[in-house]
Protein backbone atom coordinates (compact mmCIF):
# COMPACT_ATOMS: atom_id res chain seq x y z
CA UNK A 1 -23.45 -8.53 24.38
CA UNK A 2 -24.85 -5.16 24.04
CA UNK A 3 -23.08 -3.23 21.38
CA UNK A 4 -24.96 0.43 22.40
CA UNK A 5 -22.22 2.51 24.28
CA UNK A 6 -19.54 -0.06 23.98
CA UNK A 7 -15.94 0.59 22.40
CA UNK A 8 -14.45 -1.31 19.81
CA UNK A 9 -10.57 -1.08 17.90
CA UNK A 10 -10.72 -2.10 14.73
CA UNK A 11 -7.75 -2.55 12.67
CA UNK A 12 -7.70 -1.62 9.13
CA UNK A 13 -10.56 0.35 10.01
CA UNK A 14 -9.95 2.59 7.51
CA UNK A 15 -10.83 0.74 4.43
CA UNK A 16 -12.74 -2.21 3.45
CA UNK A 17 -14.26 -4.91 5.80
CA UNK A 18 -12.46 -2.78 8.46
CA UNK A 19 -13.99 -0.20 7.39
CA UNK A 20 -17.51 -1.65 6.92
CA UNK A 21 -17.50 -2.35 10.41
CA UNK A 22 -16.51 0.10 11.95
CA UNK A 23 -19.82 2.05 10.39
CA UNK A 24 -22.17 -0.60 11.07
CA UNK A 25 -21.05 -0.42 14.92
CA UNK A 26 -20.80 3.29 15.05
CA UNK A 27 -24.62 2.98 13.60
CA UNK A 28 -25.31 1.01 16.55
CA UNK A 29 -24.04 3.05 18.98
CA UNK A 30 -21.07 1.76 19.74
CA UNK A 31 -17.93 4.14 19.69
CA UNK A 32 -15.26 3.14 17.48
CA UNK A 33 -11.19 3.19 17.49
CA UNK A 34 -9.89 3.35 13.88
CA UNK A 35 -6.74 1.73 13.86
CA UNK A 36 -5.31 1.79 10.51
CA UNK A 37 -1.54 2.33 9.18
CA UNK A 38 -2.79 4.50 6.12
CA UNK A 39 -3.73 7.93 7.87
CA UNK A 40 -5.48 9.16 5.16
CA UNK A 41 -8.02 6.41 4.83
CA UNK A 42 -8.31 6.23 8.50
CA UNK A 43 -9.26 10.02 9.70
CA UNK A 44 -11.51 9.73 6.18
CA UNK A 45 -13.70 7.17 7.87
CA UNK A 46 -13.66 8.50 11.25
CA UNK A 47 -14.60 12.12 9.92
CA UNK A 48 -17.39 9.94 8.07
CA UNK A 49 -18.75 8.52 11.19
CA UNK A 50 -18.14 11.81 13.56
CA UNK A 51 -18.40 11.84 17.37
CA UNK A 52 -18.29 8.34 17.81
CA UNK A 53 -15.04 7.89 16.19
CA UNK A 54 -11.65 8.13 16.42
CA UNK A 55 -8.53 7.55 14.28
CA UNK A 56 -4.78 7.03 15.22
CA UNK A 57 -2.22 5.55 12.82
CA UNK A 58 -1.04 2.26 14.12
CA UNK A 59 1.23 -0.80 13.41
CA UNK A 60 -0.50 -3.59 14.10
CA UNK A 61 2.56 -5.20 14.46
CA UNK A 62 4.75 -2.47 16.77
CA UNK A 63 3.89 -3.28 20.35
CA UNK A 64 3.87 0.38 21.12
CA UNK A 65 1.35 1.61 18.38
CA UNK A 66 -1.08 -1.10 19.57
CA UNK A 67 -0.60 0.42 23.12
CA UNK A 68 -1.26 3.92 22.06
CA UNK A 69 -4.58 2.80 20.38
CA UNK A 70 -5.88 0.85 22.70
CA UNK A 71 -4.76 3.71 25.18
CA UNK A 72 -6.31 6.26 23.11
CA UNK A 73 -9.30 4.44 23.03
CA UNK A 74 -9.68 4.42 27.01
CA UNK A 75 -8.87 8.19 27.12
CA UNK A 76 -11.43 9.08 24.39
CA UNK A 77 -14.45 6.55 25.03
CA UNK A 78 -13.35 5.18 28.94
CA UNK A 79 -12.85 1.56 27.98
CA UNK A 80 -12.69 -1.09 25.59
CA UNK A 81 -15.14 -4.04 25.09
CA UNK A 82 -14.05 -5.43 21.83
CA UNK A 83 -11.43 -5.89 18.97
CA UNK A 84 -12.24 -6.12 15.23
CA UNK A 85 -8.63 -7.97 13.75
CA UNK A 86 -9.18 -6.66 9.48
CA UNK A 87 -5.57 -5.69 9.01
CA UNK A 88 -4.02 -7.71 6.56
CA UNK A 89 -1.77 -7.90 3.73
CA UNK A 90 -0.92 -10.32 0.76
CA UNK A 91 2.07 -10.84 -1.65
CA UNK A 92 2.42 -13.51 -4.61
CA UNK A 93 5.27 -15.87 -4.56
CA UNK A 94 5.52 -19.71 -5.28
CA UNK A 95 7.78 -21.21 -3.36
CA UNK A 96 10.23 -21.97 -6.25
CA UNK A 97 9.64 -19.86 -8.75
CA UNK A 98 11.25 -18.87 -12.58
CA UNK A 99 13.42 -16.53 -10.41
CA UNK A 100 14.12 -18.78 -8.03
CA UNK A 101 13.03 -19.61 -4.31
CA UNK A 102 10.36 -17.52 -2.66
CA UNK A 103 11.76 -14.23 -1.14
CA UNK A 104 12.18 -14.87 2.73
CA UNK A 105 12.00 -11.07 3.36
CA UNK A 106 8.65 -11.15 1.74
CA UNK A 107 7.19 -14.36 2.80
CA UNK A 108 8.55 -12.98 6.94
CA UNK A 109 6.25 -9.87 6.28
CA UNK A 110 3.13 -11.38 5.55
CA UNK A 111 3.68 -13.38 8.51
CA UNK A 112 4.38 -10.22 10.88
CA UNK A 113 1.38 -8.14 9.55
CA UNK A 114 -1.21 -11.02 9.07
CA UNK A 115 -0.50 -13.37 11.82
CA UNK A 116 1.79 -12.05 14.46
CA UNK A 117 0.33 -8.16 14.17
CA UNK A 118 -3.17 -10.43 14.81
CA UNK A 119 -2.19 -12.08 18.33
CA UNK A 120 -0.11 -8.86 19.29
CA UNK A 121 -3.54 -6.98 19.20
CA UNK A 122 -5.24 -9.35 20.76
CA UNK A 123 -2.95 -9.75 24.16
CA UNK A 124 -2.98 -6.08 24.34
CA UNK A 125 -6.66 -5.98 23.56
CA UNK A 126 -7.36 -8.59 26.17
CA UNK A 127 -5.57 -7.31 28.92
CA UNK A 128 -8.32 -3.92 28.78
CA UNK A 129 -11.19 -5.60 27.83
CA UNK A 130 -10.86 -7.76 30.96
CA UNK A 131 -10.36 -4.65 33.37
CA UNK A 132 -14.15 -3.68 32.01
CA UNK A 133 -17.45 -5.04 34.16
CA UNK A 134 -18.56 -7.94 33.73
CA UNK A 135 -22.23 -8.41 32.75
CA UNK A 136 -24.58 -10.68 34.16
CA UNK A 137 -23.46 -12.68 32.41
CA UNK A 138 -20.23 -12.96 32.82
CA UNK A 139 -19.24 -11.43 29.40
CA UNK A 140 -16.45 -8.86 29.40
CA UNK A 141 -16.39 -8.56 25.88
CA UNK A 142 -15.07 -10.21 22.08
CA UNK A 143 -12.29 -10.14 19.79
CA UNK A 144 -13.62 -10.92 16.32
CA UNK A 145 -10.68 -11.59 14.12
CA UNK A 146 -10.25 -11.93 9.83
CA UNK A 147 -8.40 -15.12 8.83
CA UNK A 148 -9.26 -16.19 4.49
CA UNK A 149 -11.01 -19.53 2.80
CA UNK A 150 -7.00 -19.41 1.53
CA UNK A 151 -5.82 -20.68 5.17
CA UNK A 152 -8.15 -23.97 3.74
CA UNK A 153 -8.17 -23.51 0.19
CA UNK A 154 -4.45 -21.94 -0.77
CA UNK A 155 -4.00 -21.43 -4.09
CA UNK A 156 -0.78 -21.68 -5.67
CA UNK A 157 1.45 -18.49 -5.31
CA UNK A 158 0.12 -18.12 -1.93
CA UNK A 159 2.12 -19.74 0.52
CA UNK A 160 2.82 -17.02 2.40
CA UNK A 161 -0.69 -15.36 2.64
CA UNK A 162 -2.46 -19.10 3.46
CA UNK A 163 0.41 -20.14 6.32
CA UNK A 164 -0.44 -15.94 7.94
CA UNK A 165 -3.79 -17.07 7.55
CA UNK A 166 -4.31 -20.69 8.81
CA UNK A 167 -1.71 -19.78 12.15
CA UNK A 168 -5.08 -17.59 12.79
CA UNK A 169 -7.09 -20.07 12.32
CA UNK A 170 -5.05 -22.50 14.62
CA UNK A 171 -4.75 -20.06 17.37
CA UNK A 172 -8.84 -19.02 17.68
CA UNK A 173 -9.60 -22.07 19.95
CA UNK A 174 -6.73 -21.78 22.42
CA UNK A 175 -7.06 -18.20 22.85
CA UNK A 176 -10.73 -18.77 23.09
CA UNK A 177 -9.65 -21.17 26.26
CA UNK A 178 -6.81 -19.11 27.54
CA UNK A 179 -9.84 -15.99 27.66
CA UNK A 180 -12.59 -17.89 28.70
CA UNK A 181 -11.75 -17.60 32.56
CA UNK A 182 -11.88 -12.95 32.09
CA UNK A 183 -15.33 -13.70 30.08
CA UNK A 184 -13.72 -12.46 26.68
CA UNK A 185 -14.79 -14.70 23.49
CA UNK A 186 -12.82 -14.99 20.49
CA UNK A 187 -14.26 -15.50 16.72
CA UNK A 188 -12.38 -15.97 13.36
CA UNK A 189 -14.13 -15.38 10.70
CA UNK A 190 -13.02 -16.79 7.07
CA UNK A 191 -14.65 -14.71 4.27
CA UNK A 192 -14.22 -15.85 0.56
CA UNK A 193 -13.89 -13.08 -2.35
CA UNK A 194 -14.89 -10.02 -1.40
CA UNK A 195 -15.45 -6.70 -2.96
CA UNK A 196 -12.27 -4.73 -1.30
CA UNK A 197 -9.88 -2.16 -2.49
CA UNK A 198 -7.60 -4.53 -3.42
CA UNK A 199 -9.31 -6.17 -5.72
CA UNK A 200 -11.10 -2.86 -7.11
CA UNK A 201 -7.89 -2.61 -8.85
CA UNK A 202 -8.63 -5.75 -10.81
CA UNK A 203 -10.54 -5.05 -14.61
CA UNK A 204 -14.16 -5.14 -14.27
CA UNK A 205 -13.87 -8.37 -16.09
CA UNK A 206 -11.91 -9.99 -13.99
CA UNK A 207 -13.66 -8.92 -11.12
CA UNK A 208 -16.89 -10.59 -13.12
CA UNK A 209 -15.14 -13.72 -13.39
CA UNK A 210 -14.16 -13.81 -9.97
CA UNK A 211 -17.07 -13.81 -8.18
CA UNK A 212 -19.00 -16.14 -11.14
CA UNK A 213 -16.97 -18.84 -9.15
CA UNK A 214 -18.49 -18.40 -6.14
CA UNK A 215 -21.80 -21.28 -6.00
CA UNK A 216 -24.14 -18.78 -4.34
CA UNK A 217 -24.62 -16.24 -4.74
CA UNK A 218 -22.39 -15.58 -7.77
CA UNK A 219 -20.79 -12.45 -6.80
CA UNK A 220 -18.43 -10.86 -4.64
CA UNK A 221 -19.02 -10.67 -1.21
CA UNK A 222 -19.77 -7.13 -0.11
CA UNK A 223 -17.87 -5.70 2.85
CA UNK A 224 -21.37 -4.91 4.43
CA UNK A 225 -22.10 -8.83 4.86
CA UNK A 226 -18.51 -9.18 6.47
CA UNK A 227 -20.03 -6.52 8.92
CA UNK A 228 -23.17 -8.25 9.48
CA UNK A 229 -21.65 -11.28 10.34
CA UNK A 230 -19.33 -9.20 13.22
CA UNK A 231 -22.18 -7.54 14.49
CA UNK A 232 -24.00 -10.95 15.22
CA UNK A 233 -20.71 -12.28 16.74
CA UNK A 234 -20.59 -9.45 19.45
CA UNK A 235 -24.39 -9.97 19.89
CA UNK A 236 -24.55 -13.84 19.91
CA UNK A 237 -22.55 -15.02 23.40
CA UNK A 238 -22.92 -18.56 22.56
CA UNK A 239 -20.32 -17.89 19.20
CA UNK A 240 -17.02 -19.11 20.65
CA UNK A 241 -13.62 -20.25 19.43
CA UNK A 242 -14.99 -20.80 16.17
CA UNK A 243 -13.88 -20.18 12.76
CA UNK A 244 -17.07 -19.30 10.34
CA UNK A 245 -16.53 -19.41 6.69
CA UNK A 246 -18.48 -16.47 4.77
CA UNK A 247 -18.21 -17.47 0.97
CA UNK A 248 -21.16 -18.60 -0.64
CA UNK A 249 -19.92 -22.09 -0.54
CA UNK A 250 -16.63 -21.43 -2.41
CA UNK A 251 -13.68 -23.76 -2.62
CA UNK A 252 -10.72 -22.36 -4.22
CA UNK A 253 -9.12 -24.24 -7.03
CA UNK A 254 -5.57 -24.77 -7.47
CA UNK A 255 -5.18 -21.38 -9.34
């Protein structure tokens, strides 16, 4: 697939692997629809990128801020040919705990934003991309989406974040199937430790020790090689209903 003069939503475009793509495709011509729930991080990247870029503060699980995005992204670019699934987020909780039983509230959140917010954008996603031409083909377009080495790996403390993250994982081949028949592929990817704003909170130190665990190389992943690895989805037609692991041959311990 031809990324040049193509349109793409990305969610949590405004920060991070998001974000990382949304500049690599916006380098390669593609126009891009930031979708991102923190505004200021979101018009910050699209003001970044200019012309080819647009911003709009979104829910990625509200089914009427997907609409509007993927709406605004018609209206501003006149269609859609892809999705880029990076919003995410994580909380801490063992499932019995020194205070007690993990928070339901908490664990229902994760669940909402990571995994349900996830398959919300991509039926809405799906239903425009197929409305675009076909080309020869047959390929209407991709939805590349972010699951986590914890939906194999979960450490302990992360019940909530590995379950969002493996229901991902479970659902890439059947939506693959379901999309196969309007030419639309659909990718996971799985990245290991990478170098995000969340963990740019961390102490240097820990940061350090972090990605010394990683076999090679012994780092952090940088949001650039999550990027990379999106690109070559969208280009590579035969990359289907498959769930790629991107961490230098890490396996997570038990904590």
């Amino acid at each position: 697939m031809e990324i040049q003069k193509k349109t793409f939503l990305i969610t949590g475009g405004g920060s991070g692997l998001g974000g990382a793509t949304a500049r690599l495709l916006a380098e390669s011509g593609a126009s891009v629809l930031i979708a991102d729930i923190s505004r200021e991080a979101g018009e910050s990247v699209a003001t970044e990128i200019g012309g080819r870029a647009r911003f709009v503060e979104t829910n990625v699980a509200d089914e009427g801020s997907v609409k509007h995005a993927i709406d605004t992204a018609l209206s501003n670019f006149g269609g859609l040919h892809g999705a880029i699934n990076c919003a995410g987020i994580g909380v801490d909780g063992a499932a019995l705990g020194k205070e007690g039983p993990h928070r339901l509230d908490s664990f229902t959140r994760v669940i909402q934003v990571n995994l349900i917010g996830t398959f919300n954008v991509i039926r809405l996603a799906a239903a425009a991309i197929a409305q675009q031409a076909s080309s020869a083909g047959g390929d209407r377009g991709v939805i590349v989406n972010t699951a986590s080495i914890a939906a194999f790996d979960g450490q302990i403390g992360q019940a909530a974040y590995s379950a969002s993250k493996g229901g991902i994982v479970g659902m890439t081949l059947p939506i693959a199937r379901d999309l196969a028949r309007y030419g639309i592929r659909v990718v996971t990817i799985a990245p290991g430790i990478f170098d995000t704003p969340l963990l740019g909170k961390l102490p240097e130190q820990v940061r350090q020790s972090l990605g010394e665990q990683v076999p090679f190389p012994p780092r952090l992943g940088q949001p650039r090689e999550f990027a990379a690895l999106a690109k070559h989805i969208i280009e590579n037609e035969m990359l289907n209903g498959e769930v790629i692991r991107l961490d230098g041959a890490l396996r997570m311990p038990p904590k």
